[in-house]
N, C-alpha and C. Protein backbone atom coordinates (compact mmCIF):
# COMPACT_ATOMS: atom_id res chain seq x y z
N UNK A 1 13.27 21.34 -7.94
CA UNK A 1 12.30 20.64 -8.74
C UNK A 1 10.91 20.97 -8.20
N UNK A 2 9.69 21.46 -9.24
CA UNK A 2 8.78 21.44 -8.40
C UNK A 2 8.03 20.35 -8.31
N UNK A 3 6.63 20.93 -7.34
CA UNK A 3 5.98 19.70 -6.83
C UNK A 3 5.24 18.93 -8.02
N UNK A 4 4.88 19.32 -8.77
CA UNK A 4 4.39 18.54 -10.10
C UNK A 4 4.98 17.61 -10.71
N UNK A 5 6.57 18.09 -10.63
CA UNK A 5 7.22 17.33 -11.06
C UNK A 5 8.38 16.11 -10.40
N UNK A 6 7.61 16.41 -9.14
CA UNK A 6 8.22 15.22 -7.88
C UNK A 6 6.93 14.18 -8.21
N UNK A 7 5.55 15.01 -8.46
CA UNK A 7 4.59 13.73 -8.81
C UNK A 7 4.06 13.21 -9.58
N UNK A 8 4.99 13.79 -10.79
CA UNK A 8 4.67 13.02 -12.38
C UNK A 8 6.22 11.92 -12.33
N UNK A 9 7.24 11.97 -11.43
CA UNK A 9 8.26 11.06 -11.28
C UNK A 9 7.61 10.14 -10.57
N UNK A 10 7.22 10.52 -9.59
CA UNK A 10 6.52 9.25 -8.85
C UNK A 10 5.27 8.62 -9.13
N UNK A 11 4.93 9.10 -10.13
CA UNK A 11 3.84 8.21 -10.84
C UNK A 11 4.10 7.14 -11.95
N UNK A 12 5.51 7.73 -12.29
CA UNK A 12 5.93 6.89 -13.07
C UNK A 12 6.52 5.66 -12.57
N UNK A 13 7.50 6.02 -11.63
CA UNK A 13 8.09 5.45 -10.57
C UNK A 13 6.95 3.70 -10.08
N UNK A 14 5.94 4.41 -9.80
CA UNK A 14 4.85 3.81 -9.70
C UNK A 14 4.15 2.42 -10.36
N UNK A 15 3.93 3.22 -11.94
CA UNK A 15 3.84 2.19 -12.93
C UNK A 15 4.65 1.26 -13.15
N UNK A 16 5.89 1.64 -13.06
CA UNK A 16 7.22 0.95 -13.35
C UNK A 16 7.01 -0.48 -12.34
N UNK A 17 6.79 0.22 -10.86
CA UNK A 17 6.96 -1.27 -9.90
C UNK A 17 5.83 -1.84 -10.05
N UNK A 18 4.39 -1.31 -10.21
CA UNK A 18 3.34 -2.11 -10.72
C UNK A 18 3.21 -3.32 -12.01
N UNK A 19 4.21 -2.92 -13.10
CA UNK A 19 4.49 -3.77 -14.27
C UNK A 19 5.48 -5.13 -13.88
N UNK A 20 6.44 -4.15 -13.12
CA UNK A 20 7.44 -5.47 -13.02
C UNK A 20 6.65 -6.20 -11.50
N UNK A 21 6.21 -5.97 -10.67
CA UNK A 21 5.41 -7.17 -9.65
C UNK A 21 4.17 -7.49 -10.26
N UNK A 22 3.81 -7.16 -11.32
CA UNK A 22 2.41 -8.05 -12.26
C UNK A 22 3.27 -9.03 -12.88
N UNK A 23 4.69 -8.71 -13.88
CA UNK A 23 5.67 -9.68 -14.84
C UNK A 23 5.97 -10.56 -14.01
N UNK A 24 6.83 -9.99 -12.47
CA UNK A 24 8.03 -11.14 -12.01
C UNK A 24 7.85 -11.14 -10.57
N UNK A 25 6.03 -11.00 -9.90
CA UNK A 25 6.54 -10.74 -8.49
C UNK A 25 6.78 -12.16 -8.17
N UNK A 26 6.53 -13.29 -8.27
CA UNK A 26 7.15 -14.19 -7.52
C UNK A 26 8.85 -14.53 -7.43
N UNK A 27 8.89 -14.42 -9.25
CA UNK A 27 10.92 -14.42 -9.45
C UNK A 27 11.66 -13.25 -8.78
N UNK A 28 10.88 -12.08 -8.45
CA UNK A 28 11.48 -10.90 -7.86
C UNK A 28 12.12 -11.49 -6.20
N UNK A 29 10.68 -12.20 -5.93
CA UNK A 29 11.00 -12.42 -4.28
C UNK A 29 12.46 -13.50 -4.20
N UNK A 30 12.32 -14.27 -5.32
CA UNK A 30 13.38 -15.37 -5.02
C UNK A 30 15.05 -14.90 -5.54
N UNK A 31 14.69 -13.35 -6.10
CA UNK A 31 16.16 -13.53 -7.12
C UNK A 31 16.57 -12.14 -5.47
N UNK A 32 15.83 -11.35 -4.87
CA UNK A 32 15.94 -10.77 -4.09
C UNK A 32 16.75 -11.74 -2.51
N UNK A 33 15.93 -12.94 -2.41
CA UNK A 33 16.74 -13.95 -1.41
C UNK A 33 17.98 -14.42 -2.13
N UNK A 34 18.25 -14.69 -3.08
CA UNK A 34 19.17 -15.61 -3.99
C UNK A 34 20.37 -14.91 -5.00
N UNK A 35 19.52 -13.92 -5.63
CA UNK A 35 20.44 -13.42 -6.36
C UNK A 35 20.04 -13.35 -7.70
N UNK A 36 20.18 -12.92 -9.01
CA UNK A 36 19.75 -13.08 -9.92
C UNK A 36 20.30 -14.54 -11.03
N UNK A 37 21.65 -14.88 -10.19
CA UNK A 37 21.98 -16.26 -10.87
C UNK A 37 21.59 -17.57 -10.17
N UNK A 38 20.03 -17.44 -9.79
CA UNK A 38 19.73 -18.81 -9.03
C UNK A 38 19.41 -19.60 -9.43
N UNK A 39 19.56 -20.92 -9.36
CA UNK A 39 18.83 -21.58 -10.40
C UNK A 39 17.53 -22.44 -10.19
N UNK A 40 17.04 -22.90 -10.98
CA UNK A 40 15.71 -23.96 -10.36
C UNK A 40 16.24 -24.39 -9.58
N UNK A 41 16.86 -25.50 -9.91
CA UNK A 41 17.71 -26.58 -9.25
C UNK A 41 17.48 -26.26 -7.99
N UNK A 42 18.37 -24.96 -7.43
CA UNK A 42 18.57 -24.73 -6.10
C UNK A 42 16.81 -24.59 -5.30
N UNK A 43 15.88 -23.79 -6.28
CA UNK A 43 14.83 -23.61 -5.51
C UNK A 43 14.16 -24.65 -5.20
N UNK A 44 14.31 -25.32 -6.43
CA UNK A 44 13.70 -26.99 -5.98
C UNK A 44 14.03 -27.75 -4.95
N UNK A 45 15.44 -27.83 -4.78
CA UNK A 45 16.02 -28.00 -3.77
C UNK A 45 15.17 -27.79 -2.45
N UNK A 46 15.09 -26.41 -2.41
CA UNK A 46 14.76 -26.15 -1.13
C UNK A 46 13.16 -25.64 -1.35
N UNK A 47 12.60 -26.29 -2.07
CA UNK A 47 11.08 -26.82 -1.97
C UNK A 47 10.77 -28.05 -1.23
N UNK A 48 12.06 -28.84 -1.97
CA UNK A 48 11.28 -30.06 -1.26
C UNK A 48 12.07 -30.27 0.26
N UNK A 49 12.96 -29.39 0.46
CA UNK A 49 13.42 -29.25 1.87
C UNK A 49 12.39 -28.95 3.07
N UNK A 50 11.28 -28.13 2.54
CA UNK A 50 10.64 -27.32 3.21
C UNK A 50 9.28 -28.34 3.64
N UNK A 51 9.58 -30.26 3.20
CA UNK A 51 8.71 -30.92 3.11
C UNK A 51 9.39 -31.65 4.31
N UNK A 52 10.08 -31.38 4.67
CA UNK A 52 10.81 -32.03 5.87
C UNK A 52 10.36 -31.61 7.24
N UNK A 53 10.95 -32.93 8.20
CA UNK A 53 10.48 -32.24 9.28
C UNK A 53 11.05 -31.31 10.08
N UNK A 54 10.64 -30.54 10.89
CA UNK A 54 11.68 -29.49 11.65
C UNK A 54 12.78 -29.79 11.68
N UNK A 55 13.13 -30.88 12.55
CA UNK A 55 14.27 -31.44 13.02
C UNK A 55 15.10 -31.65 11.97
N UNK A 56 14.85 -32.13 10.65
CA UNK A 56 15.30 -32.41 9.59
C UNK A 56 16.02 -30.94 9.20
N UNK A 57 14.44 -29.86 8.81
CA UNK A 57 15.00 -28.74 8.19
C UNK A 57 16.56 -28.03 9.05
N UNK A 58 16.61 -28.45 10.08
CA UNK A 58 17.62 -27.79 11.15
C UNK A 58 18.49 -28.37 10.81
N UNK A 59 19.05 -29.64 10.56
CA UNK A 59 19.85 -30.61 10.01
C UNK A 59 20.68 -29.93 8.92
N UNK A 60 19.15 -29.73 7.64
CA UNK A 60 19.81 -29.41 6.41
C UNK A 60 20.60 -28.34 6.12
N UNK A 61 19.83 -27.16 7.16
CA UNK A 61 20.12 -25.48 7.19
C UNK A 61 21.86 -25.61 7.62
N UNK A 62 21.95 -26.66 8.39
CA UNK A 62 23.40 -26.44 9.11
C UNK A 62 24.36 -26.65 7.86
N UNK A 63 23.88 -28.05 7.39
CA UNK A 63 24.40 -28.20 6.00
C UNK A 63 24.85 -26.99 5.18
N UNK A 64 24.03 -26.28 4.80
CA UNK A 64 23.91 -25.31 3.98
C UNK A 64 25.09 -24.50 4.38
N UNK A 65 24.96 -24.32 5.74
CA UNK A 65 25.72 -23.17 6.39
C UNK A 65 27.17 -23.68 5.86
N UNK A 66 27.57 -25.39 6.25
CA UNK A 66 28.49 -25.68 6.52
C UNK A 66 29.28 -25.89 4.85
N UNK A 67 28.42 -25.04 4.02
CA UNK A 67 28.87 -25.23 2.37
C UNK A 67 28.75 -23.52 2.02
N UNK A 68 28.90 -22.89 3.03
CA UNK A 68 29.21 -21.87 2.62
C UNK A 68 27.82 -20.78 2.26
N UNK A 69 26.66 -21.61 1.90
CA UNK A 69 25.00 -21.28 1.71
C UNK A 69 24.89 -20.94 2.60
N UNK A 70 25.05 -19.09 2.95
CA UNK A 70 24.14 -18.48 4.11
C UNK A 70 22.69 -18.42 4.08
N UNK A 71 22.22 -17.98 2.41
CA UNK A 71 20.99 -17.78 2.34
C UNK A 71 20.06 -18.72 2.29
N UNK A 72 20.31 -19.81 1.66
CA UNK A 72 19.75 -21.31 1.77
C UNK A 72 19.07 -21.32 3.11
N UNK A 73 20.71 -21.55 3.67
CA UNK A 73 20.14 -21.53 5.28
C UNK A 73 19.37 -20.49 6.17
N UNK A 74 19.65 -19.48 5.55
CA UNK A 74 18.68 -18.64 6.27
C UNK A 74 16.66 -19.04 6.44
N UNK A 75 16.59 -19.30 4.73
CA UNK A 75 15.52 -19.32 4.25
C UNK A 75 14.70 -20.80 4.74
N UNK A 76 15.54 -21.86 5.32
CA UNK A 76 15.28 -22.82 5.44
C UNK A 76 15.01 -22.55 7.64
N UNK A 77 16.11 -22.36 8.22
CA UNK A 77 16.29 -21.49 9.22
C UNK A 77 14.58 -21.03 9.39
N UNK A 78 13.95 -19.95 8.20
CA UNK A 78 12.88 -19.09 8.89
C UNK A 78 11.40 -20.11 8.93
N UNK A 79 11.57 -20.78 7.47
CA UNK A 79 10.20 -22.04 7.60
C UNK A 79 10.25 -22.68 8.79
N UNK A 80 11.63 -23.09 9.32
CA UNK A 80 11.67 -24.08 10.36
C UNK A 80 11.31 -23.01 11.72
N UNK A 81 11.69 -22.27 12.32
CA UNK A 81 11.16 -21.45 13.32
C UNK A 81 9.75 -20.76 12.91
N UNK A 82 9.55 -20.57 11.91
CA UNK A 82 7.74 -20.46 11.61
C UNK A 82 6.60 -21.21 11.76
N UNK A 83 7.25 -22.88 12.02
CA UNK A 83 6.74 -24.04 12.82
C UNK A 83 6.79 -24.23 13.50
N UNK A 84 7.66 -23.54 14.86
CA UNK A 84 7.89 -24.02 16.10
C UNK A 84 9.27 -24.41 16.39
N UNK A 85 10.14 -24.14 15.97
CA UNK A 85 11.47 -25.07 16.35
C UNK A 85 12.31 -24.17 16.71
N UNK A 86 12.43 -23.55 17.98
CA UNK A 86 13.00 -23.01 18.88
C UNK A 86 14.50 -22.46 18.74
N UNK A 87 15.88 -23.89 18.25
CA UNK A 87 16.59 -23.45 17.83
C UNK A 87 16.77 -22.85 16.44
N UNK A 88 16.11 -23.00 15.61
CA UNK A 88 15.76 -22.46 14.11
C UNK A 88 15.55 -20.76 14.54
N UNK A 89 14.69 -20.32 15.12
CA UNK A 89 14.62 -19.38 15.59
C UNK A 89 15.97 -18.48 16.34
N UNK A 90 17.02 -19.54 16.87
CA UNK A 90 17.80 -18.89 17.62
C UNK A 90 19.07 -18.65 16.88
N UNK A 91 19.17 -19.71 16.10
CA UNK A 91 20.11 -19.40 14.89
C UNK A 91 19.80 -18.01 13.79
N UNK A 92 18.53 -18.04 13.51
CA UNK A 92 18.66 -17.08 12.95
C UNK A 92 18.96 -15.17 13.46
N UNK A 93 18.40 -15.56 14.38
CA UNK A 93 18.88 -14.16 15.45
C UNK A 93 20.91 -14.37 15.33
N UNK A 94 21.21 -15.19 15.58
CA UNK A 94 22.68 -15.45 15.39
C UNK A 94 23.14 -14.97 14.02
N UNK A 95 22.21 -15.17 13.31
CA UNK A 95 22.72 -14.47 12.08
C UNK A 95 22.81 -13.10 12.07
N UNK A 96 22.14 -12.31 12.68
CA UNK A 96 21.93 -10.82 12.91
C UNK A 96 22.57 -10.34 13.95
N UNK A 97 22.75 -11.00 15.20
CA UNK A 97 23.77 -10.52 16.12
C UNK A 97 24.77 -9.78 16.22
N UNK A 98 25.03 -8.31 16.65
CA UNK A 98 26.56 -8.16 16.32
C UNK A 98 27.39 -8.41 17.50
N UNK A 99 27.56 -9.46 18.43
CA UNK A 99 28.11 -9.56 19.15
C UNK A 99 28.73 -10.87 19.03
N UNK A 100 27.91 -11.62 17.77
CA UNK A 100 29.03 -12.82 17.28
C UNK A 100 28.93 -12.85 15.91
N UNK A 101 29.12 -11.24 15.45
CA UNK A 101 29.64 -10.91 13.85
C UNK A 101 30.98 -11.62 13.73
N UNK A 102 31.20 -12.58 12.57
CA UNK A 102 32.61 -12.75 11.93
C UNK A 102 32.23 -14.39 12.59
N UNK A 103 31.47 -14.57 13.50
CA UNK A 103 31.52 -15.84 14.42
C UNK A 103 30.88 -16.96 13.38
N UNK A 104 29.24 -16.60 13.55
CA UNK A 104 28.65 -17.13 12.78
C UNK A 104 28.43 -16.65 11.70
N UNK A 105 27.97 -17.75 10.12
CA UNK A 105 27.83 -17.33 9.14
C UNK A 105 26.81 -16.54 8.57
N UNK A 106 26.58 -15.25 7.96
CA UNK A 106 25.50 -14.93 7.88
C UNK A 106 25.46 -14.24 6.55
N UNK A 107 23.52 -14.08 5.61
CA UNK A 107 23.68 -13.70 4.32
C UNK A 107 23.61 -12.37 4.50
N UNK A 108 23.56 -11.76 5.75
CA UNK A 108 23.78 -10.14 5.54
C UNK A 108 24.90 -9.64 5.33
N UNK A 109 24.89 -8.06 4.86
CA UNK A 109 26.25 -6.67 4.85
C UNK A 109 26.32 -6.56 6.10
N UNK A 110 25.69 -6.52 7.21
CA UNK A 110 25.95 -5.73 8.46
C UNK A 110 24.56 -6.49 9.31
N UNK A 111 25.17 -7.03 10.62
CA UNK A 111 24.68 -6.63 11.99
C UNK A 111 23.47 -6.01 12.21
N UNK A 112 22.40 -6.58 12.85
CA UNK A 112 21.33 -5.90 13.00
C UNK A 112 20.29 -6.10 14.68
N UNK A 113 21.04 -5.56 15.70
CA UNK A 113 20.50 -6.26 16.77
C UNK A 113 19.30 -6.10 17.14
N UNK A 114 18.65 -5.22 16.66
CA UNK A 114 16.90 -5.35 17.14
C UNK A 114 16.31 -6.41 16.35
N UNK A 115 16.71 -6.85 14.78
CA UNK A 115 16.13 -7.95 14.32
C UNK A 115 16.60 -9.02 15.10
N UNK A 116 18.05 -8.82 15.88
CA UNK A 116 18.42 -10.59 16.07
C UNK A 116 17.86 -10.93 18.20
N UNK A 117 17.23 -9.46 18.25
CA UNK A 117 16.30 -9.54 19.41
C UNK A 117 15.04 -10.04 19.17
N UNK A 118 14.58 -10.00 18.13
CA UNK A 118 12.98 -10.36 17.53
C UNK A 118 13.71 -11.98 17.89
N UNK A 119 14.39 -12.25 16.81
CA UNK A 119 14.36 -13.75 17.09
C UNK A 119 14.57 -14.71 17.77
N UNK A 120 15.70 -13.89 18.92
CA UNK A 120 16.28 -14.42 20.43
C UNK A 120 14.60 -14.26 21.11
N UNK A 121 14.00 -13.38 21.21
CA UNK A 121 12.50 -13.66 21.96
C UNK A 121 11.44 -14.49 21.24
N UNK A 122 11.54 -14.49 19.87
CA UNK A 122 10.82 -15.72 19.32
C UNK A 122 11.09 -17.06 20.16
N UNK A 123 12.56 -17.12 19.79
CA UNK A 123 13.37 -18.50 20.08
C UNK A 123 13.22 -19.05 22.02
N UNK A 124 13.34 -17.89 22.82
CA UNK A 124 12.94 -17.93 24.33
C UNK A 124 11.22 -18.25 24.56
N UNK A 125 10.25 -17.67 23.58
CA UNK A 125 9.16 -17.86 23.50
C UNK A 125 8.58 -18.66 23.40
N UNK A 126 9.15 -19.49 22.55
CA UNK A 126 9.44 -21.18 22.23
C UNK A 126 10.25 -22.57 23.19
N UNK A 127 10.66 -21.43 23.85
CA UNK A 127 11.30 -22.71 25.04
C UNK A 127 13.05 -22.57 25.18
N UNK A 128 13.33 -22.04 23.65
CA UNK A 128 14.94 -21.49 24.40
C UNK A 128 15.66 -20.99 25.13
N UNK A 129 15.97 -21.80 26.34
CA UNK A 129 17.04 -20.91 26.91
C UNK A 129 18.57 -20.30 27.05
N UNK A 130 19.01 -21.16 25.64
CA UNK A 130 20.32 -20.30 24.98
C UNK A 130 19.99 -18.63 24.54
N UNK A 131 18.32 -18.73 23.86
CA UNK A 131 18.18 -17.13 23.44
C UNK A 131 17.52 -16.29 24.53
N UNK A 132 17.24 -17.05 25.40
CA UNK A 132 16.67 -15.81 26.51
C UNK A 132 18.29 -15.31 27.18
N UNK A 133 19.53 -15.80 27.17
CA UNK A 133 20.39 -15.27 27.58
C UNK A 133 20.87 -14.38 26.29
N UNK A 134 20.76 -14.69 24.98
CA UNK A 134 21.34 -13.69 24.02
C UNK A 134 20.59 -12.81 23.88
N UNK A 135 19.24 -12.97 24.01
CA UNK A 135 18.51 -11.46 24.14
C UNK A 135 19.02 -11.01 25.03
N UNK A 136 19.12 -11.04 26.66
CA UNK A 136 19.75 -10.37 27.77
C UNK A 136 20.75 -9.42 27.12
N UNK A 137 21.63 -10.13 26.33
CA UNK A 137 23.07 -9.41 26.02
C UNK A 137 22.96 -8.70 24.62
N UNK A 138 21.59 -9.29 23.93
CA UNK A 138 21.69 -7.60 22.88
C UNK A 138 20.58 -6.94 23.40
N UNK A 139 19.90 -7.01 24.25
CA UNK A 139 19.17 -5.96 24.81
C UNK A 139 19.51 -4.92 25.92
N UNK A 140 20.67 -5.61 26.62
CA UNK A 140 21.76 -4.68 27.06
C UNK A 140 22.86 -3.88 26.31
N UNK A 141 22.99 -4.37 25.07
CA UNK A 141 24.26 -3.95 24.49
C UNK A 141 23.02 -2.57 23.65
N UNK A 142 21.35 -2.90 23.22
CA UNK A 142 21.25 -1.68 22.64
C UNK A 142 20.50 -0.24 23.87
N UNK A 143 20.41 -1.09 25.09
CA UNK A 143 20.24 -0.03 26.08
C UNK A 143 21.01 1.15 26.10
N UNK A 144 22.86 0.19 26.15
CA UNK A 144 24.03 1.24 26.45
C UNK A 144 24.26 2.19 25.01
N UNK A 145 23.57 1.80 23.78
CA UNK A 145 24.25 2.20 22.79
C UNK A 145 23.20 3.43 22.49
N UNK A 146 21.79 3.16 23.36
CA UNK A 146 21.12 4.33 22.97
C UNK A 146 20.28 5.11 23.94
């Protein structure tokens, strides 16, 4: 293919994502966390979740978890460690961990240990010392792996 025509595709390419994030960028972001069958209901839900206090949101997220809602909880999980709440932060690194894949519940395909190191040092940064030992052990596990 030539080059003209790698950049009359990608111009189009272009327009295309410019139209649809002018139409749907906010529904894009939520159907991208959620799915395309989400409903108000649920976002509302976790609007007015997000009016809670930390301690609360940590409460609810477990909830979520404990109904099978990975992503709920995820999303609830990141507001609450974006305020300060240490284990919110450490859970969510737990979600990314692959060293307690299958353990805990999580809305990912696959394992991701440099993200679930971001959040084990968020979470230690904050005062955790459950995640300053799980960073230890995925920051050793991606030493040996690379």
């Amino acid at each position: 293919m030539s080059r003209n025509a790698l950049l009359a595709i990608g111009a189009v390419v272009l327009i295309i994502v410019t139209v649809l994030a002018t139409q749907f960028g906010p529904q894009l972001l939520v159907n991208m966390r959620f799915g395309d069958d989400s409903s108000a209901s649920q976002e509302q839900a976790l609007a007015k979740d997000f009016d809670l206090p930390v301690s609360e949101l940590f409460a609810r997220a477990q909830d979520y978890l404990a109904k099978g809602d990975a992503n709920s909880a995820l999303a609830i999980l990141e507001e609450s460690a974006r305020r300060g709440h240490a284990p919110s932060a450490r859970a969510v690194g737990e979600m990314y961990d692959p060293t307690l894949w299958g353990e805990t519940p999580s809305p990912f395909s696959r394992p991701n240990p440099r993200e679930a190191l971001r959040w084990y040092e968020k979470a230690a940064e904050l005062g955790d010392q459950d995640a300053i030992n799980r960073a230890n052990i995925v920051r050793t596990m991606l030493a040996v792996g690379n």
